[in-house]
PDB file of N, CA and C in Angstrom:
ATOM      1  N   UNK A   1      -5.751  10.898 -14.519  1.00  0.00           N
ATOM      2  CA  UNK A   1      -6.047   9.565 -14.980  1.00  0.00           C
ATOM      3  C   UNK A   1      -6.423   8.696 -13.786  1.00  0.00           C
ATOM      4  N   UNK A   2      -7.290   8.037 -13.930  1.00  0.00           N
ATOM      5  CA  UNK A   2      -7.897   6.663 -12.946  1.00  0.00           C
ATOM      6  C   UNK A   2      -7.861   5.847 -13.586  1.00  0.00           C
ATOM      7  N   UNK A   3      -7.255   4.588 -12.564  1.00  0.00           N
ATOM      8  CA  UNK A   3      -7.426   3.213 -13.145  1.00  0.00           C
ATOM      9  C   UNK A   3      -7.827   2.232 -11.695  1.00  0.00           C
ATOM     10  N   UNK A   4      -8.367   1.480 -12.476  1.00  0.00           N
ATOM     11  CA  UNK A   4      -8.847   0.561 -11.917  1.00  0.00           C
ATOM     12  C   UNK A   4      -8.075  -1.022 -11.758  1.00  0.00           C
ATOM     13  N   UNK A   5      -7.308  -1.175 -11.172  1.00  0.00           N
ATOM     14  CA  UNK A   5      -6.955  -2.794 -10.969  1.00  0.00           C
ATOM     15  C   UNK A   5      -8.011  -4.105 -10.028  1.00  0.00           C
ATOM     16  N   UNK A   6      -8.303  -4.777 -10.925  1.00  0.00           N
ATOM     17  CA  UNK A   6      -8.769  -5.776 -10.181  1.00  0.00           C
ATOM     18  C   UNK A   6      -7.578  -6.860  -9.274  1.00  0.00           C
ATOM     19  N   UNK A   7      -7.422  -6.692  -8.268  1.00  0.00           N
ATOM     20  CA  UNK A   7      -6.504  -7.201  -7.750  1.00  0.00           C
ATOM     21  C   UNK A   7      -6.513  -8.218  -6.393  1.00  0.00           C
ATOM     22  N   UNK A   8      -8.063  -8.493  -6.563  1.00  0.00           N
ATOM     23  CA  UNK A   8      -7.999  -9.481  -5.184  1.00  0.00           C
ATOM     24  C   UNK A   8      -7.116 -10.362  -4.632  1.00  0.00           C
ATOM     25  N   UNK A   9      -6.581 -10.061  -3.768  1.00  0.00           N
ATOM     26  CA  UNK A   9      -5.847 -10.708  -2.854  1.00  0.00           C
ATOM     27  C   UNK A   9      -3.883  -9.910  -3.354  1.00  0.00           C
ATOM     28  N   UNK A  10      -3.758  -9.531  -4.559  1.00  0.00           N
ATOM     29  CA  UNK A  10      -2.548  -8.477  -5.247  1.00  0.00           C
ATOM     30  C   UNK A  10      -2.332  -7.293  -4.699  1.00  0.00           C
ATOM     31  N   UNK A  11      -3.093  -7.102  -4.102  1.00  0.00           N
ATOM     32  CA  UNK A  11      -2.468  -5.620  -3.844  1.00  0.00           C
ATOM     33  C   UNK A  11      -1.540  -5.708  -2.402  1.00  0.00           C
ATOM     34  N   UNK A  12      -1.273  -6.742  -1.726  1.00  0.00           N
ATOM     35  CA  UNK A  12       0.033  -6.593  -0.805  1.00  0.00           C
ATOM     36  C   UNK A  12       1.379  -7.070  -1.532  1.00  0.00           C
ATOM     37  N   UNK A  13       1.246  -7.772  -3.166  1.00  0.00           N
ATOM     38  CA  UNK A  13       2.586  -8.029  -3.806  1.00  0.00           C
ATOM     39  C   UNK A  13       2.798  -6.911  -4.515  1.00  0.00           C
ATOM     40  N   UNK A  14       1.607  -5.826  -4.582  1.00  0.00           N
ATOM     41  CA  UNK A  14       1.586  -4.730  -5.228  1.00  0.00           C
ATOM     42  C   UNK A  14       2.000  -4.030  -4.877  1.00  0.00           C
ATOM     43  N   UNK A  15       1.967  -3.700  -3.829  1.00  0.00           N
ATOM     44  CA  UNK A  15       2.243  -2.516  -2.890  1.00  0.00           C
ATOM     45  C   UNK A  15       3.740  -2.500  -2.503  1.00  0.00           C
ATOM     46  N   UNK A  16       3.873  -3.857  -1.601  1.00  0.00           N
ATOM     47  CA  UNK A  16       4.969  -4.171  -1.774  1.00  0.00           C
ATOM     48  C   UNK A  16       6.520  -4.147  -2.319  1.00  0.00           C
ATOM     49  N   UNK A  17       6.004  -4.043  -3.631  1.00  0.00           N
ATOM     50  CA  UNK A  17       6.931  -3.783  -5.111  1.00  0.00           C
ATOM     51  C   UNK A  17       7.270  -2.025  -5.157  1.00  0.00           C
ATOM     52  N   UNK A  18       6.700  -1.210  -4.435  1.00  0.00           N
ATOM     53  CA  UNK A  18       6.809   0.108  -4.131  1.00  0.00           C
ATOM     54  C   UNK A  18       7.654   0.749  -3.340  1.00  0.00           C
ATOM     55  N   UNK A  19       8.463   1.799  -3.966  1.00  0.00           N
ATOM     56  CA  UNK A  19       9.910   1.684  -3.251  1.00  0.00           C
ATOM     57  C   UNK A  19       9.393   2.833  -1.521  1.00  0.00           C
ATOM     58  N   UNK A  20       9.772   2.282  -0.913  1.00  0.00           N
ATOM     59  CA  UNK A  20       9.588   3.638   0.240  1.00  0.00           C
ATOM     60  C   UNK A  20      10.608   4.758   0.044  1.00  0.00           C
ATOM     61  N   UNK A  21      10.382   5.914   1.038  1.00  0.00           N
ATOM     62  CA  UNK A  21      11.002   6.962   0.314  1.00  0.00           C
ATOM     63  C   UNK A  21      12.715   6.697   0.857  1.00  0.00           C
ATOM     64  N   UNK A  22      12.884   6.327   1.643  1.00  0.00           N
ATOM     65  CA  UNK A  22      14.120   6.076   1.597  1.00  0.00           C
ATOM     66  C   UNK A  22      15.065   5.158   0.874  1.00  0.00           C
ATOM     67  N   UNK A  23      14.651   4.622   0.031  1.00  0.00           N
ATOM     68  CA  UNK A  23      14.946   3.388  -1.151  1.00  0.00           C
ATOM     69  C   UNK A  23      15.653   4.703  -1.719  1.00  0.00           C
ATOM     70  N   UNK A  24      16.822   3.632  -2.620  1.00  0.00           N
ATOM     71  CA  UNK A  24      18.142   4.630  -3.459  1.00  0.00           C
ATOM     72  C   UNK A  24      16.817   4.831  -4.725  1.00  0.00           C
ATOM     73  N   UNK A  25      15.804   4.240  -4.847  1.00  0.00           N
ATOM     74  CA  UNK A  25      14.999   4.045  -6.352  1.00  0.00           C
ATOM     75  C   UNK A  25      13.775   4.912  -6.003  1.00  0.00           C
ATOM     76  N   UNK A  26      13.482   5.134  -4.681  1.00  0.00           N
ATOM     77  CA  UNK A  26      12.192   6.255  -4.904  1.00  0.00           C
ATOM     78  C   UNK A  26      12.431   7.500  -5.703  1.00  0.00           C
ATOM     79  N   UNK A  27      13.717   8.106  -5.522  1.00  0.00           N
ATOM     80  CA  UNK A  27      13.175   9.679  -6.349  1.00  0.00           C
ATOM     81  C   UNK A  27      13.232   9.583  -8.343  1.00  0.00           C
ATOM     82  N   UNK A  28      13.792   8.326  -8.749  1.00  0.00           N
ATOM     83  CA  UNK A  28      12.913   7.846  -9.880  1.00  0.00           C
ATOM     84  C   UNK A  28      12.180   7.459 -10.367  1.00  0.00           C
ATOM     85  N   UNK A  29      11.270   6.965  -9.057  1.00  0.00           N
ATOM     86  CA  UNK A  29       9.981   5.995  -8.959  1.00  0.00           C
ATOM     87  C   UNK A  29       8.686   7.514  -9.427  1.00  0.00           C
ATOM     88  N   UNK A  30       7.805   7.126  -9.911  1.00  0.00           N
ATOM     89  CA  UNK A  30       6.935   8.156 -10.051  1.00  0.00           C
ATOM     90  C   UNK A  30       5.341   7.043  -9.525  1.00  0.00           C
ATOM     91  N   UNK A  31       4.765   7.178  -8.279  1.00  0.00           N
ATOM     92  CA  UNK A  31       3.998   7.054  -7.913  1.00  0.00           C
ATOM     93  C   UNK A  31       2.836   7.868  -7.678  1.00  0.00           C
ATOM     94  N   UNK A  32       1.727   7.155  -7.442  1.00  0.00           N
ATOM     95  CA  UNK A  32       0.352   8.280  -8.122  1.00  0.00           C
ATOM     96  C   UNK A  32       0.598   9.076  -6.230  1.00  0.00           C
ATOM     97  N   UNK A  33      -0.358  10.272  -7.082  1.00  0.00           N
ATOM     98  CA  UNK A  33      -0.326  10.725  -5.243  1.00  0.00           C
ATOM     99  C   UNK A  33      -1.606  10.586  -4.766  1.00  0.00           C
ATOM    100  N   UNK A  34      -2.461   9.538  -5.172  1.00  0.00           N
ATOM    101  CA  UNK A  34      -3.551   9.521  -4.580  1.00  0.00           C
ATOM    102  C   UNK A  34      -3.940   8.027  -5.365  1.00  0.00           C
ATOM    103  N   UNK A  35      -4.703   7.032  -3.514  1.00  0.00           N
ATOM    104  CA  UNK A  35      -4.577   5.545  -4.856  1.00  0.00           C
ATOM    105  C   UNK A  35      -5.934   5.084  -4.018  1.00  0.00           C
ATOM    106  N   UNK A  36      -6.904   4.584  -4.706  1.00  0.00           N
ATOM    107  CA  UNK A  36      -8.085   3.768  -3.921  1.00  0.00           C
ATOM    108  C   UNK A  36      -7.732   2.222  -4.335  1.00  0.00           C
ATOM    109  N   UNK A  37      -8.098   1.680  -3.116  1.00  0.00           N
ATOM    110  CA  UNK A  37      -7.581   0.365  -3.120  1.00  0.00           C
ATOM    111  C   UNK A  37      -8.652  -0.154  -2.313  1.00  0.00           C
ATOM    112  N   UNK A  38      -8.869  -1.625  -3.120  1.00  0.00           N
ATOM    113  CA  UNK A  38      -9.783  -2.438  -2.001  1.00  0.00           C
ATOM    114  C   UNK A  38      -9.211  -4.012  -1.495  1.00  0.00           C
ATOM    115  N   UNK A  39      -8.746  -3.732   0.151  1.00  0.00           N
ATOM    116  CA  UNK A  39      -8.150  -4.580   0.494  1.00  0.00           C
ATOM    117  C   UNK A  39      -8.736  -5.634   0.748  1.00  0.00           C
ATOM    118  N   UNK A  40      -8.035  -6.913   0.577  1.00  0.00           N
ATOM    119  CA  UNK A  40      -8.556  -7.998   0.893  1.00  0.00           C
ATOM    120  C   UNK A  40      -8.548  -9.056   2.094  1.00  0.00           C
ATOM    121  N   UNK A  41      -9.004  -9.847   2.956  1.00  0.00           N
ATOM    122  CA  UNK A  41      -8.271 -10.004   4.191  1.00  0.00           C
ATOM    123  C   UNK A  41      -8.571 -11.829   3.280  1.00  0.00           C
ATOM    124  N   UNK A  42      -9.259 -12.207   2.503  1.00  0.00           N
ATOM    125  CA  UNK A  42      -9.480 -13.541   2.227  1.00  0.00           C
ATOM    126  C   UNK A  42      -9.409 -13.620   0.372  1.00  0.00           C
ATOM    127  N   UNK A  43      -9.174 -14.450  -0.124  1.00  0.00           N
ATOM    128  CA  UNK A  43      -8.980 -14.007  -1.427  1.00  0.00           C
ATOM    129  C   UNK A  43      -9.265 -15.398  -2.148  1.00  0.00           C
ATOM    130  N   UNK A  44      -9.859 -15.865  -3.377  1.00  0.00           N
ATOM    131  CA  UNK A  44     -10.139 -16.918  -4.319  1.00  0.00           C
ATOM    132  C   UNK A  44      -9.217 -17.553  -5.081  1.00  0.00           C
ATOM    133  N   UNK A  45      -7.994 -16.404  -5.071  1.00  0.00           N
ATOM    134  CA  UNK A  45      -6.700 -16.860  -5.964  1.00  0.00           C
ATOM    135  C   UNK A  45      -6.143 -17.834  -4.944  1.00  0.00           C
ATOM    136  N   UNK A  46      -6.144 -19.055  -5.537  1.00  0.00           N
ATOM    137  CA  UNK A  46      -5.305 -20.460  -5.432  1.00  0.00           C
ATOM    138  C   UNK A  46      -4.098 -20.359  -5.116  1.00  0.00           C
ATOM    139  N   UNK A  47      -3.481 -19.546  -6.053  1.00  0.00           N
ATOM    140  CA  UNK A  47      -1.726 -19.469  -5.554  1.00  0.00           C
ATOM    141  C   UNK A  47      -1.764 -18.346  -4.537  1.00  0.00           C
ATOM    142  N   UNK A  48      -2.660 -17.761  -3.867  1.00  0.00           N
ATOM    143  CA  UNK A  48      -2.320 -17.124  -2.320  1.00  0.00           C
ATOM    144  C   UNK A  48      -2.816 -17.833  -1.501  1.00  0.00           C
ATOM    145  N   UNK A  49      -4.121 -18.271  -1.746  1.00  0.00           N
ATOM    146  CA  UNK A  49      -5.073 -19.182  -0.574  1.00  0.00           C
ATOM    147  C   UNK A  49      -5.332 -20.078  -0.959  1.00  0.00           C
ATOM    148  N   UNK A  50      -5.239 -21.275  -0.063  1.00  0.00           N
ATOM    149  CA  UNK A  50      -5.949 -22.442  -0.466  1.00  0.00           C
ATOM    150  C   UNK A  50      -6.917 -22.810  -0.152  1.00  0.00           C
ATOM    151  N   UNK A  51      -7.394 -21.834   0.871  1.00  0.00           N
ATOM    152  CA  UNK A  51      -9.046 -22.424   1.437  1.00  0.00           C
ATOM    153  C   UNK A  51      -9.754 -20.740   1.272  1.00  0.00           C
ATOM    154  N   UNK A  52     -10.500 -20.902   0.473  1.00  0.00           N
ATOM    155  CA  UNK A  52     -11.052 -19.593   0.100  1.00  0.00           C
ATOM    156  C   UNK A  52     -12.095 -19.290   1.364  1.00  0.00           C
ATOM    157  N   UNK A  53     -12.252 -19.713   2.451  1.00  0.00           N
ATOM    158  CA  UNK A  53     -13.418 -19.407   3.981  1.00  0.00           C
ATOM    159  C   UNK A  53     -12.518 -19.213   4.557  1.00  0.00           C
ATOM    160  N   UNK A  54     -11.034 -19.147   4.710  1.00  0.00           N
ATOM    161  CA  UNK A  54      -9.901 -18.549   6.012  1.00  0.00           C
ATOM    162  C   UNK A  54      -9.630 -17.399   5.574  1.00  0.00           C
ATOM    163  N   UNK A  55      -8.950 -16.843   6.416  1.00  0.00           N
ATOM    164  CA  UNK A  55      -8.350 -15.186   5.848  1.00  0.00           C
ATOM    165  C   UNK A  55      -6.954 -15.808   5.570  1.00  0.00           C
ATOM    166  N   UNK A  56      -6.595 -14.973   4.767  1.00  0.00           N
ATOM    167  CA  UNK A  56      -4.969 -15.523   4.742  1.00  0.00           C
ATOM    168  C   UNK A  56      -4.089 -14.183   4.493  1.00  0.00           C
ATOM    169  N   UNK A  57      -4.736 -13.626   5.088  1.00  0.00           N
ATOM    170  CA  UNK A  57      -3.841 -12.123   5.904  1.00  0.00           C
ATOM    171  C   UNK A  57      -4.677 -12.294   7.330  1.00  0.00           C
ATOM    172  N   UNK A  58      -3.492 -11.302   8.440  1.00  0.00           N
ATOM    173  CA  UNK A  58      -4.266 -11.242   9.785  1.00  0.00           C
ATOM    174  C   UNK A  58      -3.678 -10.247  10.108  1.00  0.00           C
ATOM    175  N   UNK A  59      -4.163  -9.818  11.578  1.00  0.00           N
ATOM    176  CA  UNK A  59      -3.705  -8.206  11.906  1.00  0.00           C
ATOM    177  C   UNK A  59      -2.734  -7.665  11.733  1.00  0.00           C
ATOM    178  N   UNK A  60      -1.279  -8.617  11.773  1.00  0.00           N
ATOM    179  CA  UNK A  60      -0.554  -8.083  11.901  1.00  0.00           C
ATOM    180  C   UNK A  60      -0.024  -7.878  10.242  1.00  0.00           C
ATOM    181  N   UNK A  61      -0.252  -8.732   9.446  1.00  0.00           N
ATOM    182  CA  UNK A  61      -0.766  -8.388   7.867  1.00  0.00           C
ATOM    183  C   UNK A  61      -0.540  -6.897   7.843  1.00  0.00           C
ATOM    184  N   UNK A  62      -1.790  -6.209   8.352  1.00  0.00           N
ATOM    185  CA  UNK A  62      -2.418  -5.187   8.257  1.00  0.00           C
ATOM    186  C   UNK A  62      -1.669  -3.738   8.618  1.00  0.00           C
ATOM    187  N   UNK A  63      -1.489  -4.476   9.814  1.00  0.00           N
ATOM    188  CA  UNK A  63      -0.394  -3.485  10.449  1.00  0.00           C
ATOM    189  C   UNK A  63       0.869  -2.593   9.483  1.00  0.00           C
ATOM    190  N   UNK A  64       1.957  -3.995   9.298  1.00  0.00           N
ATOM    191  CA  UNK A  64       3.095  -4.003   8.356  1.00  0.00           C
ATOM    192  C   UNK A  64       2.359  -3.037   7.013  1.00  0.00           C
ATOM    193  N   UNK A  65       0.812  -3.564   6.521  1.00  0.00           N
ATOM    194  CA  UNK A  65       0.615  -3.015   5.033  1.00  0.00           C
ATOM    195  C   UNK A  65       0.423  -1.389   5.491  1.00  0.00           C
ATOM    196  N   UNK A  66      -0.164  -0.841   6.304  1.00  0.00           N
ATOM    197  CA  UNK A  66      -0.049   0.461   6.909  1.00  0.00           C
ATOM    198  C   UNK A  66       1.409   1.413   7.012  1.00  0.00           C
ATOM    199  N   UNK A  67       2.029   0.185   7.604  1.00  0.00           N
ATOM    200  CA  UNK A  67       3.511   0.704   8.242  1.00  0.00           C
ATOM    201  C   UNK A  67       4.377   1.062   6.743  1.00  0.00           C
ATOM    202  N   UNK A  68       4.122   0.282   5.909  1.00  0.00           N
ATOM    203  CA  UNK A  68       4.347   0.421   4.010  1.00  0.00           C
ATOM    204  C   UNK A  68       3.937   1.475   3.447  1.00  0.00           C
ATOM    205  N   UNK A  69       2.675   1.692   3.770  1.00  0.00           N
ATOM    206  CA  UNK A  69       2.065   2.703   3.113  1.00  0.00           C
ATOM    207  C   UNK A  69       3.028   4.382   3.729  1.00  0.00           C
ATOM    208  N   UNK A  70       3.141   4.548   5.147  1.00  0.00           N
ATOM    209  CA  UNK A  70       4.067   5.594   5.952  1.00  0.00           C
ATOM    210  C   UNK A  70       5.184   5.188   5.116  1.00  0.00           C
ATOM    211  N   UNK A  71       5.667   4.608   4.843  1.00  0.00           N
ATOM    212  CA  UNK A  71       7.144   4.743   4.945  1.00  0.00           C
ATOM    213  C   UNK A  71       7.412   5.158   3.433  1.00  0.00           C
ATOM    214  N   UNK A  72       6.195   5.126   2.701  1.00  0.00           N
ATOM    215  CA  UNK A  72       6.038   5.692   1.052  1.00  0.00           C
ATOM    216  C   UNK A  72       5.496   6.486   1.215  1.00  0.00           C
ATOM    217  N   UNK A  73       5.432   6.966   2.008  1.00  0.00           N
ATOM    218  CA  UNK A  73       4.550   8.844   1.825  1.00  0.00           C
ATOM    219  C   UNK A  73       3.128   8.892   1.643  1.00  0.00           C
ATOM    220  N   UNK A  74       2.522   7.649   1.655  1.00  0.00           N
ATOM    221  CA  UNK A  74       0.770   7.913   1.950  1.00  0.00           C
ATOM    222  C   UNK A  74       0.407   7.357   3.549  1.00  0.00           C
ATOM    223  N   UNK A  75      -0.810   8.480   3.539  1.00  0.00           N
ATOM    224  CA  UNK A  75      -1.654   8.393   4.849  1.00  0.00           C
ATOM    225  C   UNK A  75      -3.257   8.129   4.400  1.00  0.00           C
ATOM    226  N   UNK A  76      -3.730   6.881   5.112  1.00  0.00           N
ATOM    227  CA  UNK A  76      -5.291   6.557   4.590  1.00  0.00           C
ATOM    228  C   UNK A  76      -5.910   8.241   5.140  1.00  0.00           C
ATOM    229  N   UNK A  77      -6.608   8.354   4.292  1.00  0.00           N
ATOM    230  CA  UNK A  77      -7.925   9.131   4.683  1.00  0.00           C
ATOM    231  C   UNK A  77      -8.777   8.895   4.672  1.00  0.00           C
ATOM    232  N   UNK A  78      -8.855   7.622   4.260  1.00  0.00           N
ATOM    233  CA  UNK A  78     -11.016   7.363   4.616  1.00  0.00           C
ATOM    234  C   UNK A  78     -10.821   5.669   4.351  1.00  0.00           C
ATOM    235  N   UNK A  79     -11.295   5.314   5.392  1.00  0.00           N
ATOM    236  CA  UNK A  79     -11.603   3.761   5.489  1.00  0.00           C
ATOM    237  C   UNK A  79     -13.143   3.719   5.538  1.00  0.00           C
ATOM    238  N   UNK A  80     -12.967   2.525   4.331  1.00  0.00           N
ATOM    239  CA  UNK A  80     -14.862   2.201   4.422  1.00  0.00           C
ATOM    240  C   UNK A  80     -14.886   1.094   4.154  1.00  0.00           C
ATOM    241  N   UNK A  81     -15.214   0.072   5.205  1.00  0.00           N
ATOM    242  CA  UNK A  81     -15.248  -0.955   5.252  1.00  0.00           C
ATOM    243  C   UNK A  81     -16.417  -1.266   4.057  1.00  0.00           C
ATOM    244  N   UNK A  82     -16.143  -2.595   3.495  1.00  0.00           N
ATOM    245  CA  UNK A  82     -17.794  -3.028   2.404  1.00  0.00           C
ATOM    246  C   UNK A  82     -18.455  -3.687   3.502  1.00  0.00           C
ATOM    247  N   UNK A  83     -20.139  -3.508   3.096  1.00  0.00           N
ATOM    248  CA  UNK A  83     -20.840  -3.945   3.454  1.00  0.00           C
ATOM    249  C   UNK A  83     -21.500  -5.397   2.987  1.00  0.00           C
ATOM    250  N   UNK A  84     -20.543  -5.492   1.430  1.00  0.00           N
ATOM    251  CA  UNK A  84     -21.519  -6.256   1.138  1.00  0.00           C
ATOM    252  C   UNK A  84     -20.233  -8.022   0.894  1.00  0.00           C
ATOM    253  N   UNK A  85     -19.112  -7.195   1.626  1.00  0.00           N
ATOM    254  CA  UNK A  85     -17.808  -8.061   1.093  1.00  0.00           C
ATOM    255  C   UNK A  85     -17.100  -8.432   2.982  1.00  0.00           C
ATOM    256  N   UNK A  86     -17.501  -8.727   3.940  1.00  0.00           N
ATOM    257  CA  UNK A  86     -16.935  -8.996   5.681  1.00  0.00           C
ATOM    258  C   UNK A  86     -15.430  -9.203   4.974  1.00  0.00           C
ATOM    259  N   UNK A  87     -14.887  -9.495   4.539  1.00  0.00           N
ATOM    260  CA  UNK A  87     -13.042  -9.213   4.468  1.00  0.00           C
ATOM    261  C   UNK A  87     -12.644  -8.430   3.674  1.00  0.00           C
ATOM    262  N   UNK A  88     -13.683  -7.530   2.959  1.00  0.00           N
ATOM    263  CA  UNK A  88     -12.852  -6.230   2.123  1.00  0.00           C
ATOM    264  C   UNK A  88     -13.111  -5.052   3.344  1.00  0.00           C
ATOM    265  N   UNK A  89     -12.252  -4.088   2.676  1.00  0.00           N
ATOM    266  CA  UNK A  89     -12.659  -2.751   2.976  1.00  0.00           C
ATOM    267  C   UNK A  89     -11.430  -1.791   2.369  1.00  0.00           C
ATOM    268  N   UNK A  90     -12.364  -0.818   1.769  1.00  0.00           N
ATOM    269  CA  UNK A  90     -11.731   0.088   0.806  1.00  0.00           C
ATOM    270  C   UNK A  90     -11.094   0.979   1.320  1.00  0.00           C
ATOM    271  N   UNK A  91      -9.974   1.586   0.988  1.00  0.00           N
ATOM    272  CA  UNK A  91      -9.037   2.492   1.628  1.00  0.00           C
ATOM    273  C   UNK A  91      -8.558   3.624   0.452  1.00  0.00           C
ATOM    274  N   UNK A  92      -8.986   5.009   1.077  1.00  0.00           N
ATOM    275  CA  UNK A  92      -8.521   6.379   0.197  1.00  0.00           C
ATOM    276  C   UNK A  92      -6.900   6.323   1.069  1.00  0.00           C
ATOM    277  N   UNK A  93      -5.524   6.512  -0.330  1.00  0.00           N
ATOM    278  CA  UNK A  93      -4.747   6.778   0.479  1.00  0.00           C
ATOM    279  C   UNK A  93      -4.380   8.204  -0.220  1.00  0.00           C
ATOM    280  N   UNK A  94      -3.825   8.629   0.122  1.00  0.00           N
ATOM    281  CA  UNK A  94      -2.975  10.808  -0.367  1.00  0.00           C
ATOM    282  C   UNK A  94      -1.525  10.532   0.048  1.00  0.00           C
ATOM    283  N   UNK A  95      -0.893  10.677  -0.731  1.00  0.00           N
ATOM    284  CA  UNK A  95       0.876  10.761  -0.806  1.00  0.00           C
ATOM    285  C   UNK A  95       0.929  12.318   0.275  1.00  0.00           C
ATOM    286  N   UNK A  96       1.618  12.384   0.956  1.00  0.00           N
ATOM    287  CA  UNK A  96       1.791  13.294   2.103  1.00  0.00           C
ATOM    288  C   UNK A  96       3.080  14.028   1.896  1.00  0.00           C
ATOM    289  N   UNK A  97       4.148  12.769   1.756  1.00  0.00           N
ATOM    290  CA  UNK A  97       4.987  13.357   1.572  1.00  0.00           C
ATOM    291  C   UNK A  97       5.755  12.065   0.101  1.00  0.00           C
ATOM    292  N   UNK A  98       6.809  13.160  -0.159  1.00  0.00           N
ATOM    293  CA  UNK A  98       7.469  12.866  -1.413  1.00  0.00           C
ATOM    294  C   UNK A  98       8.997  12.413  -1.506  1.00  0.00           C
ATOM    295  N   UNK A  99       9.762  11.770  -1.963  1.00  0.00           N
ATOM    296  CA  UNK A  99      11.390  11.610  -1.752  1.00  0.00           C
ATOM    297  C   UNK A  99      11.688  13.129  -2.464  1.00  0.00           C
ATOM    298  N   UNK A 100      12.596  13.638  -1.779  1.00  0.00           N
ATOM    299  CA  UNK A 100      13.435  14.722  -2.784  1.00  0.00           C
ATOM    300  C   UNK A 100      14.613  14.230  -2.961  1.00  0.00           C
ATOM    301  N   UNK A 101      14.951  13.982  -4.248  1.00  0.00           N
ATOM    302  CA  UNK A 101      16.504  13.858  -4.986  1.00  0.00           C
ATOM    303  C   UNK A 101      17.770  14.653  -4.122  1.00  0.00           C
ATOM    304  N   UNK A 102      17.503  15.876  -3.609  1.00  0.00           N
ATOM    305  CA  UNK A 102      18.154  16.660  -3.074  1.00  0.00           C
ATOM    306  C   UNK A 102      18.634  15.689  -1.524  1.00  0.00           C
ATOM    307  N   UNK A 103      17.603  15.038  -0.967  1.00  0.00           N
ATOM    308  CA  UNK A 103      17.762  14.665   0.471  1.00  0.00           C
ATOM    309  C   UNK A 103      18.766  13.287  -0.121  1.00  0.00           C
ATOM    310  N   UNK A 104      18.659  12.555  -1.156  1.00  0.00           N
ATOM    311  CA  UNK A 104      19.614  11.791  -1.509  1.00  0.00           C
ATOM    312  C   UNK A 104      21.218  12.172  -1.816  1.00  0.00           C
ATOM    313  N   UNK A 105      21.180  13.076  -2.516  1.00  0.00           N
ATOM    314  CA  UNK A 105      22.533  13.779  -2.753  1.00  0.00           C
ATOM    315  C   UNK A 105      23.408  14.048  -1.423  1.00  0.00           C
ATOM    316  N   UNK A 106      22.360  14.719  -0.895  1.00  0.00           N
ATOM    317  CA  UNK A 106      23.030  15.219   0.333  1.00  0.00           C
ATOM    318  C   UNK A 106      23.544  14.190   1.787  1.00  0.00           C
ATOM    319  N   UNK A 107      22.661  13.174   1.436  1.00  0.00           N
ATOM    320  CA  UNK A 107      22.942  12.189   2.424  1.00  0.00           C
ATOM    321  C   UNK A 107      22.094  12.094   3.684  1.00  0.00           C
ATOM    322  N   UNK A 108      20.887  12.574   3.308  1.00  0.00           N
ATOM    323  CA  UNK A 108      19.943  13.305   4.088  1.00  0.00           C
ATOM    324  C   UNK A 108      19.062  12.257   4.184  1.00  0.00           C
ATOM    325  N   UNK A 109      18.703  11.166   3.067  1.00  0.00           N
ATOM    326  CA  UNK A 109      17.430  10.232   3.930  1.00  0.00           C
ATOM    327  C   UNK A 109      16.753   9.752   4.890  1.00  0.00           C
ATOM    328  N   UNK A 110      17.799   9.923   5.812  1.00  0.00           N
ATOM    329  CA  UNK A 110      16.750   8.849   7.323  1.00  0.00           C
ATOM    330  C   UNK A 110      16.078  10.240   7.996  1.00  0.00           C
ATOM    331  N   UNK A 111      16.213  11.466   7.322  1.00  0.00           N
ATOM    332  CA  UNK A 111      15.278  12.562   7.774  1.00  0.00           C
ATOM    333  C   UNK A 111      13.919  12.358   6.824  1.00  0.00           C
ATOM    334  N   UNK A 112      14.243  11.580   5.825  1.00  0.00           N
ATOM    335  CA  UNK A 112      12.703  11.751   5.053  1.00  0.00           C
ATOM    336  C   UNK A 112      11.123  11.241   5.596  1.00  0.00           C
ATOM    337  N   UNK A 113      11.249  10.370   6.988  1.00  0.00           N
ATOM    338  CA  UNK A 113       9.628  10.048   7.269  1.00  0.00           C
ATOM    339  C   UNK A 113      10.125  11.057   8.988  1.00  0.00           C
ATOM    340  N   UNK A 114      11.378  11.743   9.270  1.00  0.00           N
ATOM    341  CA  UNK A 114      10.815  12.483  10.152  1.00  0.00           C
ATOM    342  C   UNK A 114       9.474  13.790   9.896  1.00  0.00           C
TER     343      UNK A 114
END
């Protein structure tokens, strides 16, 4: 199944909302293992930005949304910036790795992003 969210400027409250694998709630969480997303660095929605010509994410934004993505078990594989959008650019991510229920039981989590 593919879906499509229109989510300009949503997808860092989106993402966000996503448990990493060491969360007591990831190994009930069922996340896709593969997600295309088109990030936004400037966005039209009012209740994030108020001046739709500033960015209202910045590098370090970017950074943290990366450092989110590792710590949930996806790794980008293909960045493609738009050509036709200077503050988007689309990102392939692939789930790498997965929570196992087992590493919870056992008491094993802070081995899960070794």
């Amino acid at each position: 199944m593919v879906s499509k969210i229109p989510n300009t400027g949503y997808e860092f409250p989106l993402f966000n909302s996503w448990p990493i694998l060491t969360d007591i709630k990831s190994p009930s969480t069922v996340l896709p293992m593969q997600v295309l997303v088109e990030v936004h660095y400037q966005t039209q929605m009012t209740e994030l930005a108020t001046d739709k010509r500033a960015d209202w994410k910045f590098p370090t934004d970017m950074i943290n949304l990366e450092e989110h993505f590792l710590k949930m078990g996806y790794a980008v594989v293909i960045r493609d910036d738009n050509k036709a959008c200077k503050h988007c650019t689309e990102l392939t991510l692939v789930r790498i790795k997965c929570p196992s229920s087992e590493d919870f039981k056992l008491g094993t989590s802070d081995n899960l992003l070794a």
